[in-house]
N, C-alpha and C. Protein backbone atom coordinates (compact mmCIF):
# COMPACT_ATOMS: atom_id res chain seq x y z
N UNK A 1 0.80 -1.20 0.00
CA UNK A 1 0.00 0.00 0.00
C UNK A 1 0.84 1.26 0.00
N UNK A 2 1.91 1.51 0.23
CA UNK A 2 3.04 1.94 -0.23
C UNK A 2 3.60 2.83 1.87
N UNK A 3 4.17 3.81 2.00
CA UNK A 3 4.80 3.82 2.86
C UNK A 3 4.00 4.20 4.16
N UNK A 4 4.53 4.47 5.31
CA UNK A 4 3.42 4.37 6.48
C UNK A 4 3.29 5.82 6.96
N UNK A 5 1.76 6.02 6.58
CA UNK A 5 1.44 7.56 7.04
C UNK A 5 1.60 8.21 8.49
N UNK A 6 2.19 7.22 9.15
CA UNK A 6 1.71 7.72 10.88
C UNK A 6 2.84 8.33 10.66
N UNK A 7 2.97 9.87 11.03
CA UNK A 7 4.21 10.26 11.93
C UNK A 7 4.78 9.27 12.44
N UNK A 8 6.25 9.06 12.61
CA UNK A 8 6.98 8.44 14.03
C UNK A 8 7.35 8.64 15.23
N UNK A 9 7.04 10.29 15.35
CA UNK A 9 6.86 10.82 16.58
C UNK A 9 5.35 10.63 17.38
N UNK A 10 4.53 9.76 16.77
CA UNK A 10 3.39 9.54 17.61
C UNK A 10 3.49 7.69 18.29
N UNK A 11 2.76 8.21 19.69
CA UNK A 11 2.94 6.61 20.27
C UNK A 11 1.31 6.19 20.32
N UNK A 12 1.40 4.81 19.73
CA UNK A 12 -0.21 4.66 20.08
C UNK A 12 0.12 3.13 21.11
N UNK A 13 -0.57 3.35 21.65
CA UNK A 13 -1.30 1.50 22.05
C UNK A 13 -1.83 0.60 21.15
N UNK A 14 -1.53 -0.40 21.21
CA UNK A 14 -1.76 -1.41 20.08
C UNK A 14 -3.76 -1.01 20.19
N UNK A 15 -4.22 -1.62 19.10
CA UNK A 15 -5.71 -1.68 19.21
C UNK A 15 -5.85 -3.05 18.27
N UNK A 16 -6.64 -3.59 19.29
CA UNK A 16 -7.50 -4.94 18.46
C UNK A 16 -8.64 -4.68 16.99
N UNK A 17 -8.07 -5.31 15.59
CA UNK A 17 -9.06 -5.00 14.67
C UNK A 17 -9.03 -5.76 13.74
N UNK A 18 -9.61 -7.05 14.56
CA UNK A 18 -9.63 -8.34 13.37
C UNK A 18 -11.26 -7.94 12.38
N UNK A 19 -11.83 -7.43 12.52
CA UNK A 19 -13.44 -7.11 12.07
C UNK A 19 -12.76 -6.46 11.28
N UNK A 20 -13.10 -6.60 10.03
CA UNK A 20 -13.17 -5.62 8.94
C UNK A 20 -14.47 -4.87 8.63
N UNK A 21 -15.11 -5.24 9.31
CA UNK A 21 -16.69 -4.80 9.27
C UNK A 21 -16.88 -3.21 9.38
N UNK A 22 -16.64 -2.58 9.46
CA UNK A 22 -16.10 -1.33 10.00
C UNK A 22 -17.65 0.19 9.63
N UNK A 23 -18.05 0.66 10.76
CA UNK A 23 -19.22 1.90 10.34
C UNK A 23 -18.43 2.82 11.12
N UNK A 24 -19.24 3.89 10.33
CA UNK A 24 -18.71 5.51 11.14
C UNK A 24 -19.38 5.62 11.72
N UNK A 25 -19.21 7.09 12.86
CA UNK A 25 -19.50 7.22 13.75
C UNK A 25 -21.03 7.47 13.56
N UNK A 26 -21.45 7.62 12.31
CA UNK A 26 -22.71 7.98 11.84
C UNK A 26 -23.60 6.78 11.41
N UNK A 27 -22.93 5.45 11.61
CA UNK A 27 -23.62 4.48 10.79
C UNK A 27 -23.11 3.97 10.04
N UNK A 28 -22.70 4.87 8.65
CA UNK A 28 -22.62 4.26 7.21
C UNK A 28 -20.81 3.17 7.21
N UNK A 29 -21.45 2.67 6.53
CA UNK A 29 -20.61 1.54 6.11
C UNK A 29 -19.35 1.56 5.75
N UNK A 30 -18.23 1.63 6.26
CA UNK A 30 -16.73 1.80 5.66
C UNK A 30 -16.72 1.00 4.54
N UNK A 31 -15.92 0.95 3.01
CA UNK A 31 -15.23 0.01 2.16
C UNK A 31 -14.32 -0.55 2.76
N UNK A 32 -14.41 -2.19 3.00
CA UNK A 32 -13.60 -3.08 2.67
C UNK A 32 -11.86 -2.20 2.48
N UNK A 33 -12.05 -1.89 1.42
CA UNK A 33 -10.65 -1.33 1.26
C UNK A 33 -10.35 -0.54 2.05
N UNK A 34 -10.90 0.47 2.65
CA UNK A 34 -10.62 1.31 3.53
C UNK A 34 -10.65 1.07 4.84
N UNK A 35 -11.19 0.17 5.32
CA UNK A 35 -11.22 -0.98 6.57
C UNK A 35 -10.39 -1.24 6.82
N UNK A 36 -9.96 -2.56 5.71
CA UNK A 36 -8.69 -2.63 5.65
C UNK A 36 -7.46 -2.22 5.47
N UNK A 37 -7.29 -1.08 4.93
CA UNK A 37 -6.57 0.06 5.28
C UNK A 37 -6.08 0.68 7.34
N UNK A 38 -7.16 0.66 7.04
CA UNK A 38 -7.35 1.23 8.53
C UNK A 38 -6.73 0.07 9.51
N UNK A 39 -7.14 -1.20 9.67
CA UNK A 39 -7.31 -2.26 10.51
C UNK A 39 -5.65 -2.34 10.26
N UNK A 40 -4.73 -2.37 9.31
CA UNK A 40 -3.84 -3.25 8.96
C UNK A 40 -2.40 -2.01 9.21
N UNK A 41 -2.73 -0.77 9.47
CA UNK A 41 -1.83 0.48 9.52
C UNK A 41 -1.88 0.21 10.68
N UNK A 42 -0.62 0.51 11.80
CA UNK A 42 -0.52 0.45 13.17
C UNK A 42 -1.26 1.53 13.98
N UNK A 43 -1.91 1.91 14.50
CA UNK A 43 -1.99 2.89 15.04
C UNK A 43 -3.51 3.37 14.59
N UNK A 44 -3.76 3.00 12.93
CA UNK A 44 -4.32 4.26 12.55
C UNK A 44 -6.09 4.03 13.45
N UNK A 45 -6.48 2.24 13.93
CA UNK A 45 -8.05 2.32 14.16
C UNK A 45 -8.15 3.52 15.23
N UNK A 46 -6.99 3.54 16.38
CA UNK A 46 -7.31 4.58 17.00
C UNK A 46 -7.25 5.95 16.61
N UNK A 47 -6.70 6.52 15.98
CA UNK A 47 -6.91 7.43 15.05
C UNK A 47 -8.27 7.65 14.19
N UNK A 48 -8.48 6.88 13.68
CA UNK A 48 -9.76 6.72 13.02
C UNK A 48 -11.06 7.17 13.69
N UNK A 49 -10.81 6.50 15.20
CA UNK A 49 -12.17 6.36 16.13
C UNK A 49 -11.96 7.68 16.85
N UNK A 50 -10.85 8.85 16.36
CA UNK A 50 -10.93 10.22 17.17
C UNK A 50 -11.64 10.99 16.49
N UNK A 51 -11.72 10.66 14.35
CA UNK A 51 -12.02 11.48 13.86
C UNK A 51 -13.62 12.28 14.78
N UNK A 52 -13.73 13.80 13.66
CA UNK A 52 -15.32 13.44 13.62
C UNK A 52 -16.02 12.87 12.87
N UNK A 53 -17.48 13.00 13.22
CA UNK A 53 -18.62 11.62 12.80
C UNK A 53 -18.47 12.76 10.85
N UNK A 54 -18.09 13.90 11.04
CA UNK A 54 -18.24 14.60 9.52
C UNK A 54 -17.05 14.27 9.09
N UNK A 55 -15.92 13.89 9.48
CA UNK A 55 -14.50 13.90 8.81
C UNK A 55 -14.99 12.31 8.50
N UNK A 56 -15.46 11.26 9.33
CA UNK A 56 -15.54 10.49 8.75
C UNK A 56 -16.38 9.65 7.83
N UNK A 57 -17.22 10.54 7.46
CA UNK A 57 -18.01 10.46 6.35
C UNK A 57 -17.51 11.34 5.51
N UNK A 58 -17.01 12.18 5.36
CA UNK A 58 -16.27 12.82 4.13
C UNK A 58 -15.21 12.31 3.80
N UNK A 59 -14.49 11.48 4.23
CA UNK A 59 -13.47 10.68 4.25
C UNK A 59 -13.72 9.34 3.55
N UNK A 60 -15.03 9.08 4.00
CA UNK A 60 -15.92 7.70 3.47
C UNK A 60 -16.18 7.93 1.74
N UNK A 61 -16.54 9.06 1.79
CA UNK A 61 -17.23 9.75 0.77
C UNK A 61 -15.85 10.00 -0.47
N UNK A 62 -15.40 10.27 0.20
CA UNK A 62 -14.16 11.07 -0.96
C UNK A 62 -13.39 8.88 -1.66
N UNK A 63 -12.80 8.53 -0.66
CA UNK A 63 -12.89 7.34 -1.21
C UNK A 63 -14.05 6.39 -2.17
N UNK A 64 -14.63 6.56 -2.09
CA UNK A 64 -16.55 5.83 -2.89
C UNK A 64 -16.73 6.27 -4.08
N UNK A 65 -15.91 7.95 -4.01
CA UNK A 65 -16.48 8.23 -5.59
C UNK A 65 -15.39 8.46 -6.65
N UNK A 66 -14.31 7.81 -5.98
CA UNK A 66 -13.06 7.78 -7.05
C UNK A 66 -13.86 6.46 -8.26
N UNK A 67 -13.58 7.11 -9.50
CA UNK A 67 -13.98 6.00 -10.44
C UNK A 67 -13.27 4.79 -10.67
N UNK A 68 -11.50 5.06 -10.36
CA UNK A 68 -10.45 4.31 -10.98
C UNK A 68 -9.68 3.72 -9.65
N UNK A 69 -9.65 2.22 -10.11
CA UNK A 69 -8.80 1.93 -9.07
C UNK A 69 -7.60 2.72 -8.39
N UNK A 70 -6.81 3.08 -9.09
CA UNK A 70 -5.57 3.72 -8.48
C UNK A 70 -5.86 5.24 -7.92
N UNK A 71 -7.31 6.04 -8.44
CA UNK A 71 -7.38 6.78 -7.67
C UNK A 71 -7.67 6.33 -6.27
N UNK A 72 -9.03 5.63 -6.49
CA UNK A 72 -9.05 5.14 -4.61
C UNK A 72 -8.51 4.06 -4.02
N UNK A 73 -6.98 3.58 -4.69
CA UNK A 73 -6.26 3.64 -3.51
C UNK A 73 -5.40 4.84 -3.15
N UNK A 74 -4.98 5.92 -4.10
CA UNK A 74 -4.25 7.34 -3.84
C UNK A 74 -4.93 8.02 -2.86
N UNK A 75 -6.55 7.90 -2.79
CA UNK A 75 -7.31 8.23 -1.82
C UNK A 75 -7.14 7.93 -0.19
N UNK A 76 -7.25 6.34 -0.66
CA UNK A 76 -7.03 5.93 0.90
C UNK A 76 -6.18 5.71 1.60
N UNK A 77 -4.58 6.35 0.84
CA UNK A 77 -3.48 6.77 1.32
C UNK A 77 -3.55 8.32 2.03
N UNK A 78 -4.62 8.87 1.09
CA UNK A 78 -4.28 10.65 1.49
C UNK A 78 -5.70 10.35 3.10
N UNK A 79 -6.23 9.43 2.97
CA UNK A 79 -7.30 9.28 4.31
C UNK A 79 -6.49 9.14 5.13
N UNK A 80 -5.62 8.16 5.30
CA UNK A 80 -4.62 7.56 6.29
C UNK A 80 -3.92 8.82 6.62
N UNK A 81 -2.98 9.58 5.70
CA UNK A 81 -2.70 10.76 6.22
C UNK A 81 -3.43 12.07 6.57
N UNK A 82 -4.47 12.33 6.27
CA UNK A 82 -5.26 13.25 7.08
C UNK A 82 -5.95 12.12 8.23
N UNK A 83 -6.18 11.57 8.55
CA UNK A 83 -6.66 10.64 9.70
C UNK A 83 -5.08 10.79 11.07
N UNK A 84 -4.04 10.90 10.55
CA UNK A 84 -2.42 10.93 11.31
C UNK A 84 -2.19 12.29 11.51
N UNK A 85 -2.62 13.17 10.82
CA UNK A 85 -2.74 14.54 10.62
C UNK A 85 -3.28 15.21 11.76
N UNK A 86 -4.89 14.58 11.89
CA UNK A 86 -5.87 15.51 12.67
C UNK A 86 -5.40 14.67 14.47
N UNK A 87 -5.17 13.21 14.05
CA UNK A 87 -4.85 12.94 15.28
C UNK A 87 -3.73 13.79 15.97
N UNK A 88 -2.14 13.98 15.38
CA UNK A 88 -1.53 14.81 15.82
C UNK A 88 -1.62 16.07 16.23
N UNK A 89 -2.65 16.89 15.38
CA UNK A 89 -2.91 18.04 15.71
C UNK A 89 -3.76 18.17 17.07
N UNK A 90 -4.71 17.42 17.05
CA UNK A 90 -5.49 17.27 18.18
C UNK A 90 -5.98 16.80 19.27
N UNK A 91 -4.34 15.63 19.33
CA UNK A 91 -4.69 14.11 20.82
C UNK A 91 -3.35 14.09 21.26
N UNK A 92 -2.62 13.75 19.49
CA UNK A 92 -0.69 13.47 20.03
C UNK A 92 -0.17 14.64 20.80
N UNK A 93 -0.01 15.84 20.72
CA UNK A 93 0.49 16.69 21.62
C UNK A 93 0.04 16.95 23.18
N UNK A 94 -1.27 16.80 23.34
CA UNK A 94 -2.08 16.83 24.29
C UNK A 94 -1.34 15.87 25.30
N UNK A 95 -1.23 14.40 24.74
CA UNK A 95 -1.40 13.16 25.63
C UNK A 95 0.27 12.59 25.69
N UNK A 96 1.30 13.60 24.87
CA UNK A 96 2.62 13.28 24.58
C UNK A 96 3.68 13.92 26.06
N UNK A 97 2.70 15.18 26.49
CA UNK A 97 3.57 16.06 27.28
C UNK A 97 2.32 16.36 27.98
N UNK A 98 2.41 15.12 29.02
CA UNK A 98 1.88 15.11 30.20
C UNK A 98 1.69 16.51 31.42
């Protein structure tokens, strides 16, 4: 899937995510691909589960309507990094310097 979006300056706790089954905070249904995306990146389910319930449906959204394979996986690379993005901006510093 090509290189790993998490910062390396962020520490997560492992998180359990054998379910690929995956809904937002709103309900709707994650892709498979993006599930798995998510489930299989270290760090990122917890990340994922900070977004908001709108980042993660626009996030849902922006992946769904790529027509071409290689766009949505370019997509669900740029999810992974805005998903590492908003976490840093808004948990990693907080919870880094106690």
């Amino acid at each position: 899937m090509g290189s790993n979006p998490i910062p390396s300056a962020i520490s997560l706790p492992p998180y359990p995510c054998s379910n690929l089954q995956m809904n937002t905070k709103s309900g709707e249904t994650i892709p498979t691909d993006l599930a798995s995306a998510i489930g299989s990146t270290a760090g990122m389910a917890v990340m994922w589960d900070k977004l908001r319930p709108s980042c993660q449906k626009r996030y849902v959204t922006l992946v769904t309507s790529a027509k071409r394979p290689e766009t949505r996986e370019r997509r669900i690379q740029s999810v992974l990094r805005m998903a590492a993005d908003y976490y840093q901006r808004h948990y990693a510093e907080r919870h880094d310097n106690p």
